[in-house]
Structure formats: C-alpha cells, structure tokens
C-alpha atoms as a PDB file:
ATOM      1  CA  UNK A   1     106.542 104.882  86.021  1.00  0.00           C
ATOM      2  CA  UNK A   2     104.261 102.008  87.206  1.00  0.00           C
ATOM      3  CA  UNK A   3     100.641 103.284  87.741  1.00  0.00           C
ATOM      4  CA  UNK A   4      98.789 102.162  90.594  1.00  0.00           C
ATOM      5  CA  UNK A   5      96.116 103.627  92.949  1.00  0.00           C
ATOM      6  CA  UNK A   6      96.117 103.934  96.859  1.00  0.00           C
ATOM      7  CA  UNK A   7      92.441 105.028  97.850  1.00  0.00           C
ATOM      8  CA  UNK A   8      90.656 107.424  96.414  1.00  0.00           C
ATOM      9  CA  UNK A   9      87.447 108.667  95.410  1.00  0.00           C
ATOM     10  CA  UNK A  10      85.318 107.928  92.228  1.00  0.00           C
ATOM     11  CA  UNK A  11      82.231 109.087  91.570  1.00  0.00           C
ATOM     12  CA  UNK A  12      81.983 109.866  95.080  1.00  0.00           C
ATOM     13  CA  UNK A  13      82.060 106.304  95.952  1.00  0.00           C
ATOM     14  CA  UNK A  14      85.060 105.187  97.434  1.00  0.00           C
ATOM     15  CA  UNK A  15      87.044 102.989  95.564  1.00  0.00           C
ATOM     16  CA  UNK A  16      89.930 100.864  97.366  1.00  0.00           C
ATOM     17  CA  UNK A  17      93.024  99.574  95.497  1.00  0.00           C
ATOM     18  CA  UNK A  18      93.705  96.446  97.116  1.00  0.00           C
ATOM     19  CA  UNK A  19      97.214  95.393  97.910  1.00  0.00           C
ATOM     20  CA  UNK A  20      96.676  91.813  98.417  1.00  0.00           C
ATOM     21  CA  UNK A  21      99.569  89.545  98.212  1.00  0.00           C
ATOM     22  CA  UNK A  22      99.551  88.494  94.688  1.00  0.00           C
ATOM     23  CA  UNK A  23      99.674  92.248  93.447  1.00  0.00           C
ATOM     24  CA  UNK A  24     102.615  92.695  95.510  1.00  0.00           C
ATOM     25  CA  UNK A  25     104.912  89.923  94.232  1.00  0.00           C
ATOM     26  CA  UNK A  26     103.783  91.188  90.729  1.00  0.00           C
ATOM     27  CA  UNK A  27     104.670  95.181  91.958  1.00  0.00           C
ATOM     28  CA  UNK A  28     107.964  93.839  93.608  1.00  0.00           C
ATOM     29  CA  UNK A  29     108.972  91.929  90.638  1.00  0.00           C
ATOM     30  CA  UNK A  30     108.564  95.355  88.392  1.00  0.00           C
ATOM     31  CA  UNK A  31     110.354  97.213  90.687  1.00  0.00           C
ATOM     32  CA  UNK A  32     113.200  94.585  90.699  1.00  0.00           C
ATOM     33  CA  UNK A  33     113.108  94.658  86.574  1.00  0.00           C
ATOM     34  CA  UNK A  34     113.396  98.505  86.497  1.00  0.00           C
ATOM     35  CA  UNK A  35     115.972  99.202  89.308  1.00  0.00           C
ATOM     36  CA  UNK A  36     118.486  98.212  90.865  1.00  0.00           C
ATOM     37  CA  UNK A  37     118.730  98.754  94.262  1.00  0.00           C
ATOM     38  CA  UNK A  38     119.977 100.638  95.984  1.00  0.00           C
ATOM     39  CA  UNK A  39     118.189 103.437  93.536  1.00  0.00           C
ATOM     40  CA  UNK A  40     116.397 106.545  93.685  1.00  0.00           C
ATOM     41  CA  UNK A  41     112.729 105.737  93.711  1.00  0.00           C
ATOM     42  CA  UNK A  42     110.114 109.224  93.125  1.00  0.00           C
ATOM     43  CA  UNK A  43     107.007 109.274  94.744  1.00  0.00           C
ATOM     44  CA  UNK A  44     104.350 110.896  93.281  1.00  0.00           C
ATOM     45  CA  UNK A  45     100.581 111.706  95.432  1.00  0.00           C
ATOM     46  CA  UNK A  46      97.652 113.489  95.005  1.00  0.00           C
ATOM     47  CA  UNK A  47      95.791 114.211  98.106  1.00  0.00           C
ATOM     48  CA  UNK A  48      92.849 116.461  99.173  1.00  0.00           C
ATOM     49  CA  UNK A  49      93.839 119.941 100.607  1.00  0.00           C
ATOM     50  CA  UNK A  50      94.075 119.505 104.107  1.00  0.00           C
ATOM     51  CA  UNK A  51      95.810 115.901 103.920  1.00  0.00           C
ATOM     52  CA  UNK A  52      99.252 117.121 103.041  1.00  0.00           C
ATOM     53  CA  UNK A  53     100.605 116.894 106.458  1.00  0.00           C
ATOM     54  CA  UNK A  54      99.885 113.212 106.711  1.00  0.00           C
ATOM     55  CA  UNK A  55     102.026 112.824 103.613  1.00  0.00           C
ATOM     56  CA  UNK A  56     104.781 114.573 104.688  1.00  0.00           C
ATOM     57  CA  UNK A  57     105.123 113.150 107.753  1.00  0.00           C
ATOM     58  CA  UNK A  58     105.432 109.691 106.392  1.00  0.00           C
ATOM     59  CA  UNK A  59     108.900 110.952 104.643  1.00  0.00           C
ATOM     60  CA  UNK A  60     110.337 113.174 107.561  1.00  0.00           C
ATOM     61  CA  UNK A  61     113.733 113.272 106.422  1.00  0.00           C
ATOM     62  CA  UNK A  62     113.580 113.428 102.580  1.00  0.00           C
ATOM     63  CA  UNK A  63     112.775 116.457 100.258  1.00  0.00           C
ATOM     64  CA  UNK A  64     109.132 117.378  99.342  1.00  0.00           C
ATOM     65  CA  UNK A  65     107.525 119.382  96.623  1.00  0.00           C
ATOM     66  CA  UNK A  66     103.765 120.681  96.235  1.00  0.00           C
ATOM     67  CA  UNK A  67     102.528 122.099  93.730  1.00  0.00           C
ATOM     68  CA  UNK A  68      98.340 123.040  94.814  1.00  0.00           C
ATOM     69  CA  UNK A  69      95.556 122.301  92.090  1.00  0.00           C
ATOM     70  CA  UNK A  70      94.356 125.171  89.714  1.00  0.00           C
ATOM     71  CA  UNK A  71      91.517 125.460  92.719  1.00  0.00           C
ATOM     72  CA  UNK A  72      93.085 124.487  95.327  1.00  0.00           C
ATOM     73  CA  UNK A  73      90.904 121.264  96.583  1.00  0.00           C
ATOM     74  CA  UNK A  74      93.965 119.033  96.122  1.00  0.00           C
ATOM     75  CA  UNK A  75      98.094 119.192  96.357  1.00  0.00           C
ATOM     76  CA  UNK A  76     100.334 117.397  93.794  1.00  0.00           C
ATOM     77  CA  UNK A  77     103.354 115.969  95.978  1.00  0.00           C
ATOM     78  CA  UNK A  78     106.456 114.439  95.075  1.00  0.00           C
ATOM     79  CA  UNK A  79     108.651 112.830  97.359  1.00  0.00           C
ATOM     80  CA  UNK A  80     112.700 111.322  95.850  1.00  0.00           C
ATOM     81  CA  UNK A  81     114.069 108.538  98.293  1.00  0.00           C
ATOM     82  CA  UNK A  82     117.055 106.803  97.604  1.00  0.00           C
ATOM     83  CA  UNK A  83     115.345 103.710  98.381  1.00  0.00           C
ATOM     84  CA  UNK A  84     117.696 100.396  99.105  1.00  0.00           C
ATOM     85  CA  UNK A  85     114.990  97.689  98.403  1.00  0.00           C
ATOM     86  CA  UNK A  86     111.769  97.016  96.280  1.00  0.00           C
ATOM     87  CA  UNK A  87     110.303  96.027  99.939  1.00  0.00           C
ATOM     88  CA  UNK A  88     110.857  99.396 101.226  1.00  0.00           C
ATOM     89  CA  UNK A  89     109.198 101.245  98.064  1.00  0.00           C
ATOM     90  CA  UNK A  90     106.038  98.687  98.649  1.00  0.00           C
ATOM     91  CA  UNK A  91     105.857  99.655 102.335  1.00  0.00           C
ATOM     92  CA  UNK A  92     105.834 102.525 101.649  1.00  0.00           C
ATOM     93  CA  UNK A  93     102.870 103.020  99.516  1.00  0.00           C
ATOM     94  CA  UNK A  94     101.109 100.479 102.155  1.00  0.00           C
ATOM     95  CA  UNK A  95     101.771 103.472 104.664  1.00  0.00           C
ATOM     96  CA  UNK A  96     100.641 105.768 102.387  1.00  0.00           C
ATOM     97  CA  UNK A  97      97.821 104.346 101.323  1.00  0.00           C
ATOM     98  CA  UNK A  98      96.172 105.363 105.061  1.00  0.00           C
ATOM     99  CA  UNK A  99      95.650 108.273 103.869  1.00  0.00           C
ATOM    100  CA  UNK A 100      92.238 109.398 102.937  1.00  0.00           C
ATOM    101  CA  UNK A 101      91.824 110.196  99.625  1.00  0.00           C
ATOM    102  CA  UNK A 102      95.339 109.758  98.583  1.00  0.00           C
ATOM    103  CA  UNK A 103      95.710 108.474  94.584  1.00  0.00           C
ATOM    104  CA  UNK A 104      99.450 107.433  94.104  1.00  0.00           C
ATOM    105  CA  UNK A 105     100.737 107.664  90.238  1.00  0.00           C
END
C-alpha cells in the first residue's frame, strides 16, 4: 500500500499534506503501475472520535468497517471500492482530506 497523509495533527501543530499537482501525477502513475483498472482499491483512515460520520458519508454506498482505538479518541476505518480509474482513487482522498484530523495510510 502507498503511504501518504491527508491532514493531521503532529505535535499538536497541524501539519498539511499537500496535494499539489506534481505529487499527483507521481500518486496517479503508482496507482496505474499497481492496478489495473477497473480494480478494487481499500481505503484505509484514521480519524478523531466524533469525525466518523464525515467519512462515511463520503462512501454512501460502499461497505465500512471501524474498529475504535484502545481509548477510544480515534476510529480505524476501512472503506473497499471497486474503483474504475486512478483519477477516482485521487479524488477521493482530495475529498477526504476535508476532514479534520483525518491521516490516510
């Protein structure tokens, strides 16, 4: 799995990943290596408790799982899409990304 961060918080600074256009011809062309599209593309967030709603609702008609952290300040959610482009995988981790606190793996 690629790694890559959305934004998040670091030693309570916040820290931005920025998708500028350069990192997203190199992310597309990694997707494109790995897959081959159509393919089933897993999503994997962390987000602060509270936040899982804004997840969710960005996938309304695919399959999620949580899993809450030993103390419950944060949710581990996966998400599978059969996704039918590298484009739509990148969009949606720019949608995602909105969300505060969010770290994608």
């Amino acid at each position: 799995m690629l790694n890559h961060r959305a934004p998040r918080k670091y030693s309570g600074a916040p820290v931005f990943f920025t998708m500028d256009q350069n990192w997203i011809n190199s992310f597309r062309s990694k997707l494109d290596q790995h897959y081959q599209w159509p393919s089933l593309y897993i999503f994997k967030f962390i987000v602060p408790k509270g936040r899982e709603q804004e997840v969710k609702n960005l996938f309304p008609l695919h399959t999620v799982t949580e899993k809450a952290s030993r103390e419950g300040n944060y949710t581990s959610i996966t998400i599978q899409i059969m996704a039918p482009s590298s484009d739509v995988v990148i969009e949606m981790y720019q949608k995602a990304s909105t969300v505060e606190g969010l770290i994608a793996l």
